[in-house]
Structure formats: structure tokens, C-alpha cells
PDB file of N, CA and C in Angstrom:
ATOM      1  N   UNK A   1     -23.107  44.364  -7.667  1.00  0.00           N
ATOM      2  CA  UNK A   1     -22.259  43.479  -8.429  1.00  0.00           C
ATOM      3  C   UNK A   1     -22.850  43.311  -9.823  1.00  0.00           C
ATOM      4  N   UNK A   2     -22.361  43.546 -10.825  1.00  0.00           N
ATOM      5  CA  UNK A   2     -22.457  43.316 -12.336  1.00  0.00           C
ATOM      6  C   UNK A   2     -22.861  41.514 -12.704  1.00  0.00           C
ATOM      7  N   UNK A   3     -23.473  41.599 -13.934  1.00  0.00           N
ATOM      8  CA  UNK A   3     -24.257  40.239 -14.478  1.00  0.00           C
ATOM      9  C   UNK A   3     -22.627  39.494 -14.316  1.00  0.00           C
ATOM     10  N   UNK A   4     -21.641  39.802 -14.813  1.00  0.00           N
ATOM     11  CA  UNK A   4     -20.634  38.762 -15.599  1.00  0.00           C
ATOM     12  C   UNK A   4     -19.836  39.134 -14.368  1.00  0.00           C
ATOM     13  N   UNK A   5     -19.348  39.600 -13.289  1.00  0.00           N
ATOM     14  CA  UNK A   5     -19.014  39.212 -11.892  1.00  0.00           C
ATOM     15  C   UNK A   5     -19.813  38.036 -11.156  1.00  0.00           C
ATOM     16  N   UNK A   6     -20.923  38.374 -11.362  1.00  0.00           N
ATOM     17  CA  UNK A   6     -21.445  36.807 -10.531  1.00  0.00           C
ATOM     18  C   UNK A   6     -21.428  35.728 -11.171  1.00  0.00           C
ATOM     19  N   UNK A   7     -21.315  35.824 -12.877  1.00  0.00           N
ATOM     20  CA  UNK A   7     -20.709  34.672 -13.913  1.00  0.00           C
ATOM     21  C   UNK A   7     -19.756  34.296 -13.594  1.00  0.00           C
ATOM     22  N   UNK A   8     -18.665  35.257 -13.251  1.00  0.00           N
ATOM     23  CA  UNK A   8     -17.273  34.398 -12.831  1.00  0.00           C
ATOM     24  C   UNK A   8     -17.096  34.039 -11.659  1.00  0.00           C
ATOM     25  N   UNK A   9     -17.761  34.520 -10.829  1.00  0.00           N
ATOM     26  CA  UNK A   9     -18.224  33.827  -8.777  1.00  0.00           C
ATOM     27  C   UNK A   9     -18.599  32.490  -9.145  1.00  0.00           C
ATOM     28  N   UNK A  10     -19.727  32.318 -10.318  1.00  0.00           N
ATOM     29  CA  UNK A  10     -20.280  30.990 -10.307  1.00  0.00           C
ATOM     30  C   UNK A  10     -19.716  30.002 -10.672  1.00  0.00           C
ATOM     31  N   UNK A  11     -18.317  30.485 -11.630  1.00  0.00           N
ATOM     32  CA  UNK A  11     -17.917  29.767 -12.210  1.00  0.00           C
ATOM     33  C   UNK A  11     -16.552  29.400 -11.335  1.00  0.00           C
ATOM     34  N   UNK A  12     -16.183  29.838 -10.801  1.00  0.00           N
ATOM     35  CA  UNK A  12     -15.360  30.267 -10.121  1.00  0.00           C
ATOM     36  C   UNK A  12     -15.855  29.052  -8.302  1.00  0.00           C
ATOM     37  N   UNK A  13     -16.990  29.284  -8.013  1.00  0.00           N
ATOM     38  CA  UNK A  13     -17.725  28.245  -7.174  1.00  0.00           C
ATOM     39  C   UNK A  13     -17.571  27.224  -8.078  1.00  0.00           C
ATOM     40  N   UNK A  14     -18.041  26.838  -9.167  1.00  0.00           N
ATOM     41  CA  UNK A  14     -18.303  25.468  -9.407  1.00  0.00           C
ATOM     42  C   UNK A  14     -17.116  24.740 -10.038  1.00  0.00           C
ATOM     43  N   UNK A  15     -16.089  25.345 -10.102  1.00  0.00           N
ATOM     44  CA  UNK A  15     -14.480  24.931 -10.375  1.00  0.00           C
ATOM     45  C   UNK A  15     -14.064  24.161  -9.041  1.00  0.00           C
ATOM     46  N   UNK A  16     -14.298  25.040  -7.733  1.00  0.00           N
ATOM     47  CA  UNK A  16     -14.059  24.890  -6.550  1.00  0.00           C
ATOM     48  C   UNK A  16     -14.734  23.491  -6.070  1.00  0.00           C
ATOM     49  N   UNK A  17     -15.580  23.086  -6.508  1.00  0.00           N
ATOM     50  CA  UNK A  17     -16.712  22.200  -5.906  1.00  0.00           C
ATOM     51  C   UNK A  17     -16.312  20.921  -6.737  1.00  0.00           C
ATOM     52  N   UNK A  18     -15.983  21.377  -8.130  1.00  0.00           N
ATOM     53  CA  UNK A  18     -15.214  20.228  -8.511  1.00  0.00           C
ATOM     54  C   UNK A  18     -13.913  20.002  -8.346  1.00  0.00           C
ATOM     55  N   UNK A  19     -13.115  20.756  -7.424  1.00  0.00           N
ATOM     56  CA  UNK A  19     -11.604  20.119  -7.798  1.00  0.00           C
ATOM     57  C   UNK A  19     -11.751  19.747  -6.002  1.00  0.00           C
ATOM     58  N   UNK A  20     -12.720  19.872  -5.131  1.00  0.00           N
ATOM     59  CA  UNK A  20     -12.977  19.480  -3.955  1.00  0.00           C
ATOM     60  C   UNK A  20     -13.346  18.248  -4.367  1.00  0.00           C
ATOM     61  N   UNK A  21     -14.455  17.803  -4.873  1.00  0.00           N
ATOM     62  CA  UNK A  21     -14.853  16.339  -4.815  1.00  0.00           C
ATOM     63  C   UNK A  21     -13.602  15.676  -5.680  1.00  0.00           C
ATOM     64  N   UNK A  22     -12.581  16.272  -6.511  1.00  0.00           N
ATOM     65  CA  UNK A  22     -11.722  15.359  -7.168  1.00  0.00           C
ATOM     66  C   UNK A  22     -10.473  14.730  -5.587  1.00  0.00           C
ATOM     67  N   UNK A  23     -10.525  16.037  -5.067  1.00  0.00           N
ATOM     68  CA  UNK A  23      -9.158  15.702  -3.835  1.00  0.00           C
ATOM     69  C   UNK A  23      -9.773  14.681  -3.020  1.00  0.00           C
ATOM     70  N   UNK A  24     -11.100  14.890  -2.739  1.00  0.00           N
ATOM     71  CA  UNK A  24     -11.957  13.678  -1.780  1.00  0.00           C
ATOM     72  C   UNK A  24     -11.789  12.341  -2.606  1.00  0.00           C
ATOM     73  N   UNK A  25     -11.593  12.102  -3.792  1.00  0.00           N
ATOM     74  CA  UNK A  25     -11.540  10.978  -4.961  1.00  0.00           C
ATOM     75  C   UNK A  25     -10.147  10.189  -4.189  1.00  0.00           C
ATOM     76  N   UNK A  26      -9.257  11.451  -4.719  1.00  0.00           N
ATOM     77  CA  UNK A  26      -7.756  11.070  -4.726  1.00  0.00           C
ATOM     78  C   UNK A  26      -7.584  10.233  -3.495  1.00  0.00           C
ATOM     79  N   UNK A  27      -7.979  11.222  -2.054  1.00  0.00           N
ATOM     80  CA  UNK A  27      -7.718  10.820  -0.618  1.00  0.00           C
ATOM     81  C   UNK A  27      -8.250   9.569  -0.448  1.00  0.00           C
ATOM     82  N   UNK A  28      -9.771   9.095  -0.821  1.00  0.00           N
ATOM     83  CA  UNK A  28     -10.048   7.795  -0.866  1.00  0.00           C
ATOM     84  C   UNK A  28      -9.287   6.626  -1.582  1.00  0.00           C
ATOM     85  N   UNK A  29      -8.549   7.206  -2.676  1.00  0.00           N
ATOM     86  CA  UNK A  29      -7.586   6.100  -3.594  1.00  0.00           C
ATOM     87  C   UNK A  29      -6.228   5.963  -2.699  1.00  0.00           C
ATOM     88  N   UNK A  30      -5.657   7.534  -2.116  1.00  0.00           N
ATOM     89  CA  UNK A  30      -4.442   7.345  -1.017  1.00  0.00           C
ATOM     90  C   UNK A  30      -4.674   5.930  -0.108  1.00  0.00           C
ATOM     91  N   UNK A  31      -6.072   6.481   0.327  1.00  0.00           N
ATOM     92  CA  UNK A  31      -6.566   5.928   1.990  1.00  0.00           C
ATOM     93  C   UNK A  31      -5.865   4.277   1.783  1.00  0.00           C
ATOM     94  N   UNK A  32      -6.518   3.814   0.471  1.00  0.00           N
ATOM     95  CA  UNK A  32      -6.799   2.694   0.115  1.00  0.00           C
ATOM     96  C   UNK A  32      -5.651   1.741  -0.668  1.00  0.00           C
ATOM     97  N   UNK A  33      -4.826   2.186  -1.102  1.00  0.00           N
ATOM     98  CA  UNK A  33      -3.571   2.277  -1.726  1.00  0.00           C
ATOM     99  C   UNK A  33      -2.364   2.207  -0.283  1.00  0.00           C
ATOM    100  N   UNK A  34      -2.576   2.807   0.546  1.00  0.00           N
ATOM    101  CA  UNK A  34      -1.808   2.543   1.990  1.00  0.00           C
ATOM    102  C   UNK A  34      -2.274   1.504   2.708  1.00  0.00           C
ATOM    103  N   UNK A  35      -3.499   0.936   2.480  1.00  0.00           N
ATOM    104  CA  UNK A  35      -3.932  -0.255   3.316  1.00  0.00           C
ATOM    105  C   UNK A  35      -3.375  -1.405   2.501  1.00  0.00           C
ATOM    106  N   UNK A  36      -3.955  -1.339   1.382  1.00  0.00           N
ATOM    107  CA  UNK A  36      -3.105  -2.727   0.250  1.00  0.00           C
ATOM    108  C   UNK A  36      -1.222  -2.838   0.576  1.00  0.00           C
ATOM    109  N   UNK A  37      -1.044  -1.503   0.605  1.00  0.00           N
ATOM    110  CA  UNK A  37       0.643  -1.650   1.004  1.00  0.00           C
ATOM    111  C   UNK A  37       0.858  -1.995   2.778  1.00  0.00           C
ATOM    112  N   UNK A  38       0.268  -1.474   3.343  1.00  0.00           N
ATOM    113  CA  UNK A  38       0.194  -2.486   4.582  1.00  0.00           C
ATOM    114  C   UNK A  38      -0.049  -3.957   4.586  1.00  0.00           C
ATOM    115  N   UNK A  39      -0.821  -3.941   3.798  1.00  0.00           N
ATOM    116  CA  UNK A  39      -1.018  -5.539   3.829  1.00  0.00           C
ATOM    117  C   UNK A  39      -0.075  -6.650   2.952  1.00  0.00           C
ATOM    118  N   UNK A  40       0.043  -6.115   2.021  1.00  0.00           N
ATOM    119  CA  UNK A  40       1.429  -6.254   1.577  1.00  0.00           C
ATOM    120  C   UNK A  40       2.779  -6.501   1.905  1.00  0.00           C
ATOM    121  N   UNK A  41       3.034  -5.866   2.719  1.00  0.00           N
ATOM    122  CA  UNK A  41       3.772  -5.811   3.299  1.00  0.00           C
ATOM    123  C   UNK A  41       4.147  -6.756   4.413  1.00  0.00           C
ATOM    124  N   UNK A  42       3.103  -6.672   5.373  1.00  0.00           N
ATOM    125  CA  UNK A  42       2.578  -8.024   6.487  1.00  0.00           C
ATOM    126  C   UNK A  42       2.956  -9.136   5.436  1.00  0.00           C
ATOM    127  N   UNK A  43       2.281  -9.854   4.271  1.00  0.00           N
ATOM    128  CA  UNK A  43       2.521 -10.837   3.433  1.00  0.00           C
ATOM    129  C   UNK A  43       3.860 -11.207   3.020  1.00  0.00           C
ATOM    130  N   UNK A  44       4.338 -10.166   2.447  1.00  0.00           N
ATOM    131  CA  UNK A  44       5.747 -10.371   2.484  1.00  0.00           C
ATOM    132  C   UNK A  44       7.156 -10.491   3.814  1.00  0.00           C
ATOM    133  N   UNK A  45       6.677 -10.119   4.933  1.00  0.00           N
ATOM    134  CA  UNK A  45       7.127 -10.447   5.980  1.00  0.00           C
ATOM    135  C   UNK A  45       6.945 -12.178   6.351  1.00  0.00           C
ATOM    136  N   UNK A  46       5.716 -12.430   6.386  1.00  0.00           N
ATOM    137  CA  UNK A  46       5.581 -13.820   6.641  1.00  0.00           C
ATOM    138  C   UNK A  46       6.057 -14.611   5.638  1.00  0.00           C
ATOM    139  N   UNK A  47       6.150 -14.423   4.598  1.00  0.00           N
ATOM    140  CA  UNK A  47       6.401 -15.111   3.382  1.00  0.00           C
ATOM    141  C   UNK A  47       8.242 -15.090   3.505  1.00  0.00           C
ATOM    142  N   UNK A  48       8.633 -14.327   3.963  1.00  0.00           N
ATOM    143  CA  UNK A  48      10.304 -13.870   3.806  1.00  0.00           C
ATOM    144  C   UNK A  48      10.379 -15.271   5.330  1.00  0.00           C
ATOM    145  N   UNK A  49       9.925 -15.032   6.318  1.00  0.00           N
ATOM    146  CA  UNK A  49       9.894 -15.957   7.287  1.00  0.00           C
ATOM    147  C   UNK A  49       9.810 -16.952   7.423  1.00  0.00           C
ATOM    148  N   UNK A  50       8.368 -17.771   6.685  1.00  0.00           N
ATOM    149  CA  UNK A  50       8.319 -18.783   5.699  1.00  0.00           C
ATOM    150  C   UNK A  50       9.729 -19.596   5.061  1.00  0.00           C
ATOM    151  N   UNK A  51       9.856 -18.657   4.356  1.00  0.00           N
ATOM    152  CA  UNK A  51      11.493 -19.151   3.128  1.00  0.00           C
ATOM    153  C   UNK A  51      12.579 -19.697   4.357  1.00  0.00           C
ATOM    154  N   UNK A  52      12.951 -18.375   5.225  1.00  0.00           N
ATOM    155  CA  UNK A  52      13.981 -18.577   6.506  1.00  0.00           C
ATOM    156  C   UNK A  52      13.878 -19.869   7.002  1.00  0.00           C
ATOM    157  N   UNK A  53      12.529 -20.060   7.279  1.00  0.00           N
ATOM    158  CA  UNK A  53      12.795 -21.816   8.094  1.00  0.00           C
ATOM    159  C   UNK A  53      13.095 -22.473   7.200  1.00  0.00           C
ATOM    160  N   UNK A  54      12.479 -22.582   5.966  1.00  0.00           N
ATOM    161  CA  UNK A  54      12.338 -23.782   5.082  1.00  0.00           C
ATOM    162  C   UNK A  54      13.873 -23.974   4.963  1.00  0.00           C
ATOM    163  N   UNK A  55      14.291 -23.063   4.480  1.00  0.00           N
ATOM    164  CA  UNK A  55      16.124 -22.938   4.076  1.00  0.00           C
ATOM    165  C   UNK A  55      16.770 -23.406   4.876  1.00  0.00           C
ATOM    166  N   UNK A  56      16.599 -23.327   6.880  1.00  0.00           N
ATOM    167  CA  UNK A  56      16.950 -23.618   7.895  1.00  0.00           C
ATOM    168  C   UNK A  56      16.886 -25.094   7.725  1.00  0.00           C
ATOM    169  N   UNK A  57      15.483 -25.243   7.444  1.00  0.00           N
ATOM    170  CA  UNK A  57      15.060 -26.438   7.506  1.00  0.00           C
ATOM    171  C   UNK A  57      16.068 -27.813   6.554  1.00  0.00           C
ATOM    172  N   UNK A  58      16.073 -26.978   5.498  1.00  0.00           N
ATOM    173  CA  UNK A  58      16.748 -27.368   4.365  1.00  0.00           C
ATOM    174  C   UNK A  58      18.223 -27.945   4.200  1.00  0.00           C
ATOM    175  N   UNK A  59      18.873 -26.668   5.102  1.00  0.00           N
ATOM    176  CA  UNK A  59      20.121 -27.245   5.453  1.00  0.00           C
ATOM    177  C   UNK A  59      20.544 -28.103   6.889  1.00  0.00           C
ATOM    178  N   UNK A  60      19.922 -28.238   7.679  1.00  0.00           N
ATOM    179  CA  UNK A  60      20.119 -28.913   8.316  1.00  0.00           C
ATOM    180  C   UNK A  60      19.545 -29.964   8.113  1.00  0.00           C
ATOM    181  N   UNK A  61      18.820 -30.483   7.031  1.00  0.00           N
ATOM    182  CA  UNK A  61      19.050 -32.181   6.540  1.00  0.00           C
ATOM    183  C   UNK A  61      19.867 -32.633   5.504  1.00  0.00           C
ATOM    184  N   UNK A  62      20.751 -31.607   5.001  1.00  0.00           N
ATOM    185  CA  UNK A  62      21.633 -31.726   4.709  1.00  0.00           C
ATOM    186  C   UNK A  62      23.154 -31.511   5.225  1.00  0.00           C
ATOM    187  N   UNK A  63      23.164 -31.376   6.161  1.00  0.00           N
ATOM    188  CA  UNK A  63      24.426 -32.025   7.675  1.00  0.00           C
ATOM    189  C   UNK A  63      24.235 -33.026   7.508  1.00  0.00           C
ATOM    190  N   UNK A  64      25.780 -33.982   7.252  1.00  0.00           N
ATOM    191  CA  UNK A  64      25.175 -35.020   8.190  1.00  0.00           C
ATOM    192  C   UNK A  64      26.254 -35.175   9.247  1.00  0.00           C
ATOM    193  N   UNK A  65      25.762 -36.082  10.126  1.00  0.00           N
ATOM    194  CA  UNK A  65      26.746 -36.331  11.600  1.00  0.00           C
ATOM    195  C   UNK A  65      27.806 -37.025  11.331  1.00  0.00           C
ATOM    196  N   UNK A  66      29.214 -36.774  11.629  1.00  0.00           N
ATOM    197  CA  UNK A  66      30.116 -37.085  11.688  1.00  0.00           C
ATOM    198  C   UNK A  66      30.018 -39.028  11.686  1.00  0.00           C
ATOM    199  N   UNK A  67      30.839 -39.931  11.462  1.00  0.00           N
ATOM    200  CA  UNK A  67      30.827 -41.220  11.671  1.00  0.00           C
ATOM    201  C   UNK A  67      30.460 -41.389  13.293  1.00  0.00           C
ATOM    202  N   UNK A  68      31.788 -40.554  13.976  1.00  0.00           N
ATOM    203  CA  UNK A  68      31.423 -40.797  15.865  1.00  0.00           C
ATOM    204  C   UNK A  68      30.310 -40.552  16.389  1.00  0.00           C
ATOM    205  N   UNK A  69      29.161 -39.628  15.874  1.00  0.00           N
ATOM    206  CA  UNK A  69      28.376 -39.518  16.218  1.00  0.00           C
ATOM    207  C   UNK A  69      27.248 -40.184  15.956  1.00  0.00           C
ATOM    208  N   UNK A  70      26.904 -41.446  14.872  1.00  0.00           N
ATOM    209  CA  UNK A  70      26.471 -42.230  14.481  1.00  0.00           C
ATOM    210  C   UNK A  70      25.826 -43.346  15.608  1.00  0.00           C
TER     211      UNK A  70
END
């Protein structure tokens, strides 16, 4: 193998080695970016649930009972 064949193997390896540790970067930002939206998500469920009663809550003290039922 020639001097400037194993120049471009090396270079060629160390392209590789960096766009590997960049995808390992990314996958850790995915990983982590799907847990915040899970959780997120959970929050906004309870929070939407939350509102439901209150509103429930809300309008039924604003009924009021008929006179007969007084």
C-alpha cells in the first residue's frame, strides 16, 4: 500500500470515529428529549384532569335547586 493510501485510510478512519461519537451525541439528546416529552405529557394529562373537575366543580355550584327542592 502507497504513503497517501494509508493517508486517506487514516483519514478516512478518523472521519468515521468522528461522525460515530457525533450519532452517540445525537442518540443521547433523542434518548433524553423522549423522556422530557414523556413527562410532559403525563403533566399535561393531569393538569387537563385537574381543569375537568374544577369546571365540574364549577358548574355545579352554579345550579341552583329548583324552589321545590329547597
Amino acid at each position: 500500500m502507497t504513503d497517501e493510501s494509508s493517508q486517506r485510510i487514516d483519514r478516512l478512519e478518523s472521519h468515521l470515529a468522528h461522525l460515530e461519537h457525533q450519532v452517540e451525541q445525537l442518540n443521547g439528546v433523542v434518548i433524553e428529549q423522549g423522556k422530557l416529552l414523556d413527562r410532559l405529557s403525563k403533566e399535561t394529562q393531569r393538569q387537563s384532569g385537574a381543569m375537568q373537575t374544577l369546571e365540574l366543580e364549577r358548574m355545579k355550584s352554579n345550579v341552583q335547586k329548583p324552589p321545590h327542592y329547597q
